[in-house]
N, C-alpha and C. Protein backbone atom coordinates (compact mmCIF):
# COMPACT_ATOMS: atom_id res chain seq x y z
N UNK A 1 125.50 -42.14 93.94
CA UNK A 1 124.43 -41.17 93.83
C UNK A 1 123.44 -41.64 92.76
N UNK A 2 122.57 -41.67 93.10
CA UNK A 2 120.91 -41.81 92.25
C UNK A 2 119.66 -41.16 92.22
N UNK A 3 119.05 -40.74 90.92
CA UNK A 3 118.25 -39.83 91.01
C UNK A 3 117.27 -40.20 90.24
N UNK A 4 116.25 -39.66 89.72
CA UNK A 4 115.13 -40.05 88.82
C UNK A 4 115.55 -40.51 87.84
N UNK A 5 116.37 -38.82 87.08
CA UNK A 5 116.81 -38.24 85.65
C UNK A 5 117.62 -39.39 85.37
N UNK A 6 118.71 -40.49 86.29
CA UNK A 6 119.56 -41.11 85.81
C UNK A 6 119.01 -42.18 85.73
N UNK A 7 118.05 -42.94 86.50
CA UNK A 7 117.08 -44.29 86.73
C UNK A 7 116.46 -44.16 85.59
N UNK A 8 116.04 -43.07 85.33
CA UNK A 8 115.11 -42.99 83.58
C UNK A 8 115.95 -43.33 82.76
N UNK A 9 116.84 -42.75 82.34
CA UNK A 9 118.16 -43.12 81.81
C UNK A 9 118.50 -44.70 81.31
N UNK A 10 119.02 -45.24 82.43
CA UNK A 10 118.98 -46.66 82.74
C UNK A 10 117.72 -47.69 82.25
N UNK A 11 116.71 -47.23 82.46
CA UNK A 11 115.79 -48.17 82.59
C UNK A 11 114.51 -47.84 81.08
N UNK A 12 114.83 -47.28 80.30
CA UNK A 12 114.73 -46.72 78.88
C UNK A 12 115.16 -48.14 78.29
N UNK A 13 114.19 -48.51 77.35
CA UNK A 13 114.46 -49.68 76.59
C UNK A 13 113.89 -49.37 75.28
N UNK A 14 114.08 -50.15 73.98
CA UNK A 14 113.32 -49.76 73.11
C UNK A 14 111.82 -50.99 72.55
N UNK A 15 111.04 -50.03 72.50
CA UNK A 15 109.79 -51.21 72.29
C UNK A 15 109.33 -51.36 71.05
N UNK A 16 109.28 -52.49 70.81
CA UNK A 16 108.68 -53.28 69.34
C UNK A 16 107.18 -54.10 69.73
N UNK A 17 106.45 -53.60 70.31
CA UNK A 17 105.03 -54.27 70.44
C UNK A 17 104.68 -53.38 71.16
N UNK A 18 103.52 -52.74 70.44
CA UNK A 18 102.28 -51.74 70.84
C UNK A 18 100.98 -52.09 70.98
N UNK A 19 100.21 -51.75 71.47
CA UNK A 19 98.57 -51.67 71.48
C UNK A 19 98.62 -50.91 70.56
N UNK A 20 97.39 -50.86 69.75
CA UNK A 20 96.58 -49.93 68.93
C UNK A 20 96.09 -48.70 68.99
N UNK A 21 95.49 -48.68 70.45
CA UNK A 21 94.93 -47.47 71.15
C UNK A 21 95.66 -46.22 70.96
N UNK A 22 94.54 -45.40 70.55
CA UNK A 22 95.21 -43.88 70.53
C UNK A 22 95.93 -43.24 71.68
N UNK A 23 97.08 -42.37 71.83
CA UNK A 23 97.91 -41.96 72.44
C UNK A 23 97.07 -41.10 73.37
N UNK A 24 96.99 -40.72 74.48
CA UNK A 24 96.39 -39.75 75.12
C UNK A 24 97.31 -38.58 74.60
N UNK A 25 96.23 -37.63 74.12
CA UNK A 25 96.68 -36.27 73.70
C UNK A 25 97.66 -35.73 74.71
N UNK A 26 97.21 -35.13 75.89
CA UNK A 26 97.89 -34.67 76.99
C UNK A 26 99.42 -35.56 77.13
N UNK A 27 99.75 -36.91 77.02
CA UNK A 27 100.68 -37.56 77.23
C UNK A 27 101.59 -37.26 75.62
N UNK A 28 100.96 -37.14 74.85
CA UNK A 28 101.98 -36.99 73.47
C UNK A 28 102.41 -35.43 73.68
N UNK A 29 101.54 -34.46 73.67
CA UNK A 29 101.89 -33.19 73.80
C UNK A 29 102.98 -32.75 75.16
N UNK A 30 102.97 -33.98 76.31
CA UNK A 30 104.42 -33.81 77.06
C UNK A 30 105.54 -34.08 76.00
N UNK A 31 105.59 -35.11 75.62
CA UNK A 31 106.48 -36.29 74.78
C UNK A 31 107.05 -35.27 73.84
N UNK A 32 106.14 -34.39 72.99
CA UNK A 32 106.59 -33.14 71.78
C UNK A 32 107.26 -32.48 72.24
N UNK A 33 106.68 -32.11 73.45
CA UNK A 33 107.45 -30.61 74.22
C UNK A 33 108.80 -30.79 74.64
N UNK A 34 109.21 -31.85 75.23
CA UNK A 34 110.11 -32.62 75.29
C UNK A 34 111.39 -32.21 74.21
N UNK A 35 110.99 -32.68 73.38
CA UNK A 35 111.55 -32.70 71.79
C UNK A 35 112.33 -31.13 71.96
N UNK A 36 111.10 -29.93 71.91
CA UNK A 36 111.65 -28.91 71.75
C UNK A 36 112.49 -27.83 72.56
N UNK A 37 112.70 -28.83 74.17
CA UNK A 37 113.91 -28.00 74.80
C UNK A 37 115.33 -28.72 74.91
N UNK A 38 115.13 -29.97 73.84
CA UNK A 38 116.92 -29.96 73.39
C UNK A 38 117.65 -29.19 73.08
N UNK A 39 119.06 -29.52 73.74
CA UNK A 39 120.09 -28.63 73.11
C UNK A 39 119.99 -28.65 71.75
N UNK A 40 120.55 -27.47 71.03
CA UNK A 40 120.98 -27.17 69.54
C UNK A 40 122.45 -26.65 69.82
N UNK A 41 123.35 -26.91 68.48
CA UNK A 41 124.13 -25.84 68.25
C UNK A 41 123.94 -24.66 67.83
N UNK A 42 124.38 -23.47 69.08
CA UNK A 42 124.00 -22.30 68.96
C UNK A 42 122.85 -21.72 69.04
N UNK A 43 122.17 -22.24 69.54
CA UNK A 43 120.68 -22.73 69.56
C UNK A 43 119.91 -22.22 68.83
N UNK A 44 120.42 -22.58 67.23
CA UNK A 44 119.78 -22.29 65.97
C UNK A 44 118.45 -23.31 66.14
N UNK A 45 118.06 -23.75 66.89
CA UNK A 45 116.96 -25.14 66.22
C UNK A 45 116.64 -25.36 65.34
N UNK A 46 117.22 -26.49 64.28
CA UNK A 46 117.07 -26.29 63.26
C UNK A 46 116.18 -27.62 62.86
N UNK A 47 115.54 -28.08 64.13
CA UNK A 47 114.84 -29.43 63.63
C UNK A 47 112.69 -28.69 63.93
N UNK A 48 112.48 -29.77 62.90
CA UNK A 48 110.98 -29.91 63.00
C UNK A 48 110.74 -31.14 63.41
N UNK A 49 109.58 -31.00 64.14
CA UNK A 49 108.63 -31.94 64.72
C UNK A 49 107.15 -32.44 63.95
N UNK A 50 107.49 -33.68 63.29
CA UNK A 50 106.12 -34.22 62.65
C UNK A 50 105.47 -34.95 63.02
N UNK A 51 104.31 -34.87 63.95
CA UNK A 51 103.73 -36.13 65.24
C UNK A 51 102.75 -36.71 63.51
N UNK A 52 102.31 -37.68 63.31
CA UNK A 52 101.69 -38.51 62.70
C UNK A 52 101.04 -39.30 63.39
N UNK A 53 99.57 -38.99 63.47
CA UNK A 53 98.47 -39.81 63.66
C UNK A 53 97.85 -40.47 62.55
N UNK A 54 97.59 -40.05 61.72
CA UNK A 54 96.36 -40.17 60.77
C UNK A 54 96.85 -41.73 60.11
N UNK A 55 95.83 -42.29 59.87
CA UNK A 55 96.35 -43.41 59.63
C UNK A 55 96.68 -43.62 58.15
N UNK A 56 96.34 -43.02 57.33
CA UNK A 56 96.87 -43.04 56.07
C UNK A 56 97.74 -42.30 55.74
N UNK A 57 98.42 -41.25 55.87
CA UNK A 57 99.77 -41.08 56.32
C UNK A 57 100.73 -42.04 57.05
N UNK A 58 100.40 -42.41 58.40
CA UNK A 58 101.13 -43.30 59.03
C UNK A 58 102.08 -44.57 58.13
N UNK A 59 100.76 -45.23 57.51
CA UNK A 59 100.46 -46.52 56.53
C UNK A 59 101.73 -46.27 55.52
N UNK A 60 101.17 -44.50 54.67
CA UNK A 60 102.71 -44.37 53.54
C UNK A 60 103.72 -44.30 54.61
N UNK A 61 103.96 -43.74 55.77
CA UNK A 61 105.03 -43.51 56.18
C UNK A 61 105.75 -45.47 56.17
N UNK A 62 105.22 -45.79 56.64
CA UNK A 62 105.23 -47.23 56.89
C UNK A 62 105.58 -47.88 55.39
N UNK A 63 104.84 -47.90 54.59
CA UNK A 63 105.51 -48.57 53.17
C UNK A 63 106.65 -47.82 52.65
N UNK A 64 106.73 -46.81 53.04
CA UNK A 64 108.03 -45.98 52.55
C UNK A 64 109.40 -46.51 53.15
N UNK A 65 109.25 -46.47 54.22
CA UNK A 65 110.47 -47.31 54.66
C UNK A 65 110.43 -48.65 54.80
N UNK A 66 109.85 -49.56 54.66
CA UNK A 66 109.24 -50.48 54.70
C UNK A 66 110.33 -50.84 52.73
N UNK A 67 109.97 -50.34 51.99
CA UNK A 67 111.12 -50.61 50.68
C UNK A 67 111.84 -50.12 50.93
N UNK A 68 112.40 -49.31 51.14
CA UNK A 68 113.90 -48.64 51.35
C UNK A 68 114.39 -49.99 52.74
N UNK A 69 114.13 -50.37 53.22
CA UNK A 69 114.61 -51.56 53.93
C UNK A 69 114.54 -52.92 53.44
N UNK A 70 113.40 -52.89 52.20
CA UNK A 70 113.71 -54.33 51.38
C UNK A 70 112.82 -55.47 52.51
N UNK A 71 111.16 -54.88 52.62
CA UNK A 71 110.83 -55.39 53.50
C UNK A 71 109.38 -55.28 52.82
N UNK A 72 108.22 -55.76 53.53
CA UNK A 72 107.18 -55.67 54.01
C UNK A 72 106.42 -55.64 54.90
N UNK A 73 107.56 -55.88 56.35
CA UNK A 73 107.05 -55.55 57.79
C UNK A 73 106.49 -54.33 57.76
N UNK A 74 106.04 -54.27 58.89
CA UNK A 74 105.93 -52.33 59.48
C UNK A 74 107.09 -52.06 60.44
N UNK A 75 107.85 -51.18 59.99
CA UNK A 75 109.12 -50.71 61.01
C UNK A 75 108.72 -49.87 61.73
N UNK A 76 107.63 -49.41 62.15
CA UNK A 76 107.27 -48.81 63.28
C UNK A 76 106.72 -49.19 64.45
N UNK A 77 106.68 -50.76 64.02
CA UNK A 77 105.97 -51.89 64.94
C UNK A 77 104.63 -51.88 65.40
N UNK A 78 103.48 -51.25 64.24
CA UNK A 78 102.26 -50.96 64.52
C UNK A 78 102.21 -49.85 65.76
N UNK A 79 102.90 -48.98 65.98
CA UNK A 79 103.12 -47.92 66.75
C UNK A 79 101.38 -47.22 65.84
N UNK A 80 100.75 -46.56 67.20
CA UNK A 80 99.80 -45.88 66.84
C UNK A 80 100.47 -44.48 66.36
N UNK A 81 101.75 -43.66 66.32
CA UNK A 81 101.95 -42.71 66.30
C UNK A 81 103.58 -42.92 66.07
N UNK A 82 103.86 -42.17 64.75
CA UNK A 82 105.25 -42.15 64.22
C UNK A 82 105.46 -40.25 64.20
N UNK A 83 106.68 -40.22 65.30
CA UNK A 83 106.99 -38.88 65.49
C UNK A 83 108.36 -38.48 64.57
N UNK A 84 107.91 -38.01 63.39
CA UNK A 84 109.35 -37.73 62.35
C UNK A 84 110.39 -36.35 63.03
N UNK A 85 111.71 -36.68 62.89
CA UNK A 85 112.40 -35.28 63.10
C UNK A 85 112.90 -35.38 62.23
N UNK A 86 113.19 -33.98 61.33
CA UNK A 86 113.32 -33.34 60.31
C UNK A 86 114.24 -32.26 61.08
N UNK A 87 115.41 -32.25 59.67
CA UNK A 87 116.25 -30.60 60.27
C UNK A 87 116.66 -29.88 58.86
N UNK A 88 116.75 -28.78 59.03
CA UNK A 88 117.17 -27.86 58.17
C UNK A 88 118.65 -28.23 57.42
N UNK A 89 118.66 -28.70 56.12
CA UNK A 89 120.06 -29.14 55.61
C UNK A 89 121.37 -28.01 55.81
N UNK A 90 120.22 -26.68 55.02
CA UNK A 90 121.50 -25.34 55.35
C UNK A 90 122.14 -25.76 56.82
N UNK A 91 121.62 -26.30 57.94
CA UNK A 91 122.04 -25.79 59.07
C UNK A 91 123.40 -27.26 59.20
N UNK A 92 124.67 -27.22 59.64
CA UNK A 92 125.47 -28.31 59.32
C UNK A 92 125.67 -29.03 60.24
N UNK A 93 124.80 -28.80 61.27
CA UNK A 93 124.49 -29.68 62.78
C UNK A 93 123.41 -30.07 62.52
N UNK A 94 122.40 -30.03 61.74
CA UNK A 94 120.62 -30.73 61.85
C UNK A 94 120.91 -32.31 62.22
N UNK A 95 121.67 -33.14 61.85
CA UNK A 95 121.65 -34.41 62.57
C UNK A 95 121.98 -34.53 63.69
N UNK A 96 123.27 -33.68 63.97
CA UNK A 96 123.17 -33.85 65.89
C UNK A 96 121.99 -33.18 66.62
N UNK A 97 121.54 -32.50 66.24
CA UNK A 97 120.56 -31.31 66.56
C UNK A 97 119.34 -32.39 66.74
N UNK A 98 118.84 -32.56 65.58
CA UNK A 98 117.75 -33.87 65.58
C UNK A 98 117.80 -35.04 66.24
N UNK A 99 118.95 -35.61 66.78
CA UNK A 99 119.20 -36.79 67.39
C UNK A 99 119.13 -36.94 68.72
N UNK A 100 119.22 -34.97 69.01
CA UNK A 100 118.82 -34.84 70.55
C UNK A 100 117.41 -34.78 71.19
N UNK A 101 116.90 -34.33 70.30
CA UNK A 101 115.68 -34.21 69.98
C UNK A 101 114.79 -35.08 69.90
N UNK A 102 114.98 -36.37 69.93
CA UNK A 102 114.55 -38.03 69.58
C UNK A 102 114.93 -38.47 70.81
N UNK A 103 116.35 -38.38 71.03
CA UNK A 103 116.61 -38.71 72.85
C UNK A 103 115.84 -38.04 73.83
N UNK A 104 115.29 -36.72 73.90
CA UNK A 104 114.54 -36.35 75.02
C UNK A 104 113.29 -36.62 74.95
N UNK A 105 112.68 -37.04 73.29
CA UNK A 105 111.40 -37.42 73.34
C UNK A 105 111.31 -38.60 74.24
N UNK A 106 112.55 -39.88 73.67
CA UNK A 106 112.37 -40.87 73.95
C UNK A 106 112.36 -40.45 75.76
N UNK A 107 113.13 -40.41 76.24
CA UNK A 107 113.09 -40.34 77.95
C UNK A 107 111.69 -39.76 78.00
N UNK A 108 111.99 -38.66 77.66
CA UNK A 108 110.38 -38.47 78.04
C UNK A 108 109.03 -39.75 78.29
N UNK A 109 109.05 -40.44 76.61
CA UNK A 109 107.67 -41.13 76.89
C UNK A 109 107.90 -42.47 77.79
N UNK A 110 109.18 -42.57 78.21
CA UNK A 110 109.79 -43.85 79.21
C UNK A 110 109.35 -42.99 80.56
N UNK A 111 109.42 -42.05 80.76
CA UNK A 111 109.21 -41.78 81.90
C UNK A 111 107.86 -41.09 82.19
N UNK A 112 106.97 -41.31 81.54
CA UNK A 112 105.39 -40.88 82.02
C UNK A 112 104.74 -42.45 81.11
N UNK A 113 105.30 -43.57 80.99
CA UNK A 113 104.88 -44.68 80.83
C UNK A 113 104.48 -45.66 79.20
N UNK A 114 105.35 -44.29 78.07
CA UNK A 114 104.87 -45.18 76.96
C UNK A 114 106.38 -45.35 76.30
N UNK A 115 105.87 -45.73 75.60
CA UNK A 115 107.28 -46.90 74.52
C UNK A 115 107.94 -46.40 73.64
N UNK A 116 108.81 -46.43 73.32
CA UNK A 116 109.42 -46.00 71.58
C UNK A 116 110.52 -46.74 71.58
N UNK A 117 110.97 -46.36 70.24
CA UNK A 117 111.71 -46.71 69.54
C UNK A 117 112.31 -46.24 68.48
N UNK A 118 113.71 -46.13 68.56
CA UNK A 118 114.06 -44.74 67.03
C UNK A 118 114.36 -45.85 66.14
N UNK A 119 114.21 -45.21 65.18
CA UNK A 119 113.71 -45.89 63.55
C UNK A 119 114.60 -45.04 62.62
N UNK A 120 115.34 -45.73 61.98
CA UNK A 120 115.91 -45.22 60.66
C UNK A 120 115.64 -44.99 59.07
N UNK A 121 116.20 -44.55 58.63
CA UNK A 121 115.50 -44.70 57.17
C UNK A 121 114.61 -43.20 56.69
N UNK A 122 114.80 -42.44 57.85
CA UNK A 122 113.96 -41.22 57.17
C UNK A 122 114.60 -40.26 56.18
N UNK A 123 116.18 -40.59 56.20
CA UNK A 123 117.11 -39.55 55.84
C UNK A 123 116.48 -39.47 53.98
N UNK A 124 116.41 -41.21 53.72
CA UNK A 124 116.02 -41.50 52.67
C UNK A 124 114.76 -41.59 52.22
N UNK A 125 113.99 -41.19 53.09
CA UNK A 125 112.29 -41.32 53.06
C UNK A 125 112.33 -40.22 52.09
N UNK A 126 112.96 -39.14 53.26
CA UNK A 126 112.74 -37.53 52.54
C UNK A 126 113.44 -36.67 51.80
N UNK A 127 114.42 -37.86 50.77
CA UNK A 127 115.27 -37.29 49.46
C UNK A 127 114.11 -37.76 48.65
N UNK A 128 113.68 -38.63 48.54
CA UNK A 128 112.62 -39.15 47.56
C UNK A 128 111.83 -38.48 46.80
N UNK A 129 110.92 -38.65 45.94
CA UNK A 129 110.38 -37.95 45.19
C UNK A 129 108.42 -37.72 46.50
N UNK A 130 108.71 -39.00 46.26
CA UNK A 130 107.57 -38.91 47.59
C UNK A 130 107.62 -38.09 48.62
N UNK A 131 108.76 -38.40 49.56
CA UNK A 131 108.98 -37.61 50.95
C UNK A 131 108.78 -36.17 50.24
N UNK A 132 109.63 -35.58 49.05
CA UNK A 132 109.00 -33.85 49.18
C UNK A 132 107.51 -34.56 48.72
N UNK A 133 106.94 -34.98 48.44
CA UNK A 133 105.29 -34.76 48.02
C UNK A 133 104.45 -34.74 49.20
N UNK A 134 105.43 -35.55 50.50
CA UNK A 134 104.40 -35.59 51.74
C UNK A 134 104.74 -33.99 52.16
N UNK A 135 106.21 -33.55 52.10
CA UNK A 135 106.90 -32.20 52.78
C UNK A 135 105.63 -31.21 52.68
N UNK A 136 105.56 -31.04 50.72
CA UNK A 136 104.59 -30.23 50.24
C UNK A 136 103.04 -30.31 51.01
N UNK A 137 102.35 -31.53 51.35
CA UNK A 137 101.25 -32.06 51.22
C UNK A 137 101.45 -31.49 53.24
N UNK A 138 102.07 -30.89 53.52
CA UNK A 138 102.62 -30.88 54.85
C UNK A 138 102.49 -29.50 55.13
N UNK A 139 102.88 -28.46 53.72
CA UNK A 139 103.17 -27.16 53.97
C UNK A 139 104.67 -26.99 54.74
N UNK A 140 105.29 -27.65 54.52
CA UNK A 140 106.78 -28.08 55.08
C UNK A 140 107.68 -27.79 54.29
N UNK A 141 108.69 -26.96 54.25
CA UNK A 141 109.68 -26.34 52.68
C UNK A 141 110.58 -28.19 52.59
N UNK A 142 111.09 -27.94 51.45
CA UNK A 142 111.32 -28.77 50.42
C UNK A 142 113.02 -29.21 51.10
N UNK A 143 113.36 -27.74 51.97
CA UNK A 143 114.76 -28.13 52.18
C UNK A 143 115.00 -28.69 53.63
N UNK A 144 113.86 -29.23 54.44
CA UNK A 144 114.34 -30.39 55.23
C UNK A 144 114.89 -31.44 54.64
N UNK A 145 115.70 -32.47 55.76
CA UNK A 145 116.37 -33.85 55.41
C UNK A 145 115.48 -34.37 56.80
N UNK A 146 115.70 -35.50 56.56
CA UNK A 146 115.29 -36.59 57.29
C UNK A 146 116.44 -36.71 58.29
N UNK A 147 116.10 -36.78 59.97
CA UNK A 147 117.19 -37.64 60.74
C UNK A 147 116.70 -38.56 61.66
N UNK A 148 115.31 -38.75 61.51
CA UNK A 148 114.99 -39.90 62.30
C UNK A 148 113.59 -40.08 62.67
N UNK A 149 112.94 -40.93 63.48
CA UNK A 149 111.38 -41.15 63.50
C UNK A 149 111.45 -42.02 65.08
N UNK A 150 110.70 -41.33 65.64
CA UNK A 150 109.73 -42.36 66.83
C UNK A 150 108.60 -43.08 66.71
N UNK A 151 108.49 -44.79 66.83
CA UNK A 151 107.59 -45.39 67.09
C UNK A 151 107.28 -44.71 68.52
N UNK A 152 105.95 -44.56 68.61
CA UNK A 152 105.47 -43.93 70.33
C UNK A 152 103.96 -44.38 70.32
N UNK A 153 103.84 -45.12 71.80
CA UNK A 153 102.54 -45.36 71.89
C UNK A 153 102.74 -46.43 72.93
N UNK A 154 101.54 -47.27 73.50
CA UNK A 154 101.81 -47.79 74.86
C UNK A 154 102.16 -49.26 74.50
N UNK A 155 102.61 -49.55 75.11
CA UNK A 155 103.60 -50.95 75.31
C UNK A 155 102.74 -52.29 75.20
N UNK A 156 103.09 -53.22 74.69
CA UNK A 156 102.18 -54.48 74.55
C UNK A 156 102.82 -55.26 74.87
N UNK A 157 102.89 -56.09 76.18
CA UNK A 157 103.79 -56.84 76.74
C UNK A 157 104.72 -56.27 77.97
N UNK A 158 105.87 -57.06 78.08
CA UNK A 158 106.83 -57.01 78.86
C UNK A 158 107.67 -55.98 78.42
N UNK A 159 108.39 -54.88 79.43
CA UNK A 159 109.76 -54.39 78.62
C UNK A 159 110.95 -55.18 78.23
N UNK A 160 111.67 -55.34 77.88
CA UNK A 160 112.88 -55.60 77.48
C UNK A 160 113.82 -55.64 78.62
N UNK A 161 114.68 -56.29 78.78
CA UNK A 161 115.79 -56.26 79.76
C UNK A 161 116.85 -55.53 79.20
N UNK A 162 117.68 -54.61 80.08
CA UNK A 162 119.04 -53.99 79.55
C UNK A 162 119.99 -55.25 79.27
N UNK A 163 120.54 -55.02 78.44
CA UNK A 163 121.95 -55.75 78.10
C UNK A 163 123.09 -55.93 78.90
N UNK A 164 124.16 -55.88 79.33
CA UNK A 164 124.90 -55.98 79.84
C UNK A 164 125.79 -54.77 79.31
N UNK A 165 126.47 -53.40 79.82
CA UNK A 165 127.09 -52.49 79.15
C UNK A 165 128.22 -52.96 78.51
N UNK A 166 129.08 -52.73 77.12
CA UNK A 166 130.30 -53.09 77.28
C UNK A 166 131.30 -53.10 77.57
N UNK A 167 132.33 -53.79 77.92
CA UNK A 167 133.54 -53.12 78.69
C UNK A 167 134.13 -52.15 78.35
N UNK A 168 135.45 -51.69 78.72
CA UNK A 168 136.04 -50.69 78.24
C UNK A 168 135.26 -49.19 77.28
N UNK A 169 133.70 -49.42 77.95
CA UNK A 169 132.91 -48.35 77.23
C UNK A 169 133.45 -46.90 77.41
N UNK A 170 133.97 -46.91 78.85
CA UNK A 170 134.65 -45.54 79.14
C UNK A 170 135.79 -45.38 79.75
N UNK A 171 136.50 -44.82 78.47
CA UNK A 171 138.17 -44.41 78.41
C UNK A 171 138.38 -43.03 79.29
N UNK A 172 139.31 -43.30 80.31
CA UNK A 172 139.65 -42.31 80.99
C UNK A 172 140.63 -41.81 80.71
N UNK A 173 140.83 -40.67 80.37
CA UNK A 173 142.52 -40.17 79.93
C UNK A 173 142.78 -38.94 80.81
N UNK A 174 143.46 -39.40 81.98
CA UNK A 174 144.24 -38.03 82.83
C UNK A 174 145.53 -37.78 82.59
C-alpha cells in the first residue's frame, strides 16, 4: 500500500544549499500552520513558533549558534528563513511537543516544494544571556527553552539521495 502522506515521508531529505530568494508568504504561512496541528501531550501546546525573516536577526541567530558550535559557518545554510520552536519549560513534554512540531513543518515544506533542515543548538541559544535579550526584544516570556530551528527556503541544487535504512531498525515482539 502507497499513498502521498507515506511517499512524502520517504522522499523528505534534508537540505544544505538554498537560493536567497524570499520565501513566498502564502507557501511559509502553509509550512507554520503545519507546525500548529501537531500532536501535544494532552494537548497542552506548549510550543511557540518563531518564523525569522529579517535579516539582522537571522545573521544573530546565525552567529549565535555559529559559537556555541565552535564555528564560523552559517548553520542554517544561508536559509532565507530560520523557523525557531520554542516550548514552555513548566510544561515536561515541550521537547517532544516541539519536535513534532519541526516534523510536520518539515513534511510540510517537502511536500509543496521547499527545503529544510532541523538545526540544533537552540536549547543553548536560549539559556544565554542573549537568547532572553532576543525572547524580550520578541515580547516572548523569559520562560521558553529552546528545542529546535528550521532552515526553510527553496533548494539550490539537487536533493539528496535517501540512505539505505538500517537493518534490524524494526524489532517485532509478539
Amino acid at each position: 500500500m502507497d499513498n502521498e502522506v507515506l511517499k512524502n515521508i520517504r522522499e523528505r531529505r534534508s537540505i544544505r544549499k538554498y537560493r536567497s530568494d524570499a520565501v513566498d508568504e502564502r507557501l511559509l504561512d502553509l509550512v507554520l500552520e503545519a507546525g500548529t496541528w501537531a500532536p501535544s501531550a494532552m494537548n497542552r501546546q506548549p510550543s511557540t513558533i518563531v518564523c525569522v525573516t529579517d535579516k539582522e536577526d537571522r545573521d544573530r541567530l546565525s552567529r549565535m549558534n555559529a559559537e556555541i558550535m565552535g564555528t564560523d559557518s552559517d548553520p542554517y545554510y544561508g536559509a532565507p528563513v530560520i523557523i525557531l520552536v520554542l516550548g514552555e519549560r513548566s510544561v515536561s513534554t515541550y521537547i517532544q511537543d516541539g519536535s513534532l512540531v519541526l516534523e510536520n513543518m518539515m513534511l510540510a515544506a517537502h511536500s509543496i516544494g521547499l527545503g529544510s533542515c532541523w538545526i540544533n543548538r537552540e536549547a543553548e541559544m536560549f539559556d544565554s544571556r542573549e537568547g532572553k535579550e532576543l525572547l524580550e526584544k520578541w515580547n516572548l516570556p523569559s520562560t521558553l527553552g529552546g528545542v529546535g530551528a528550521l532552515a526553510l527556503g527553496y533548494i539550490d541544487g539537487d536533493v539528496p539521495k535517501a540512505s539505505e535504512r538500517k537493518k534490524n531498525y524494526i524489532v517485532k515482539i509478539r
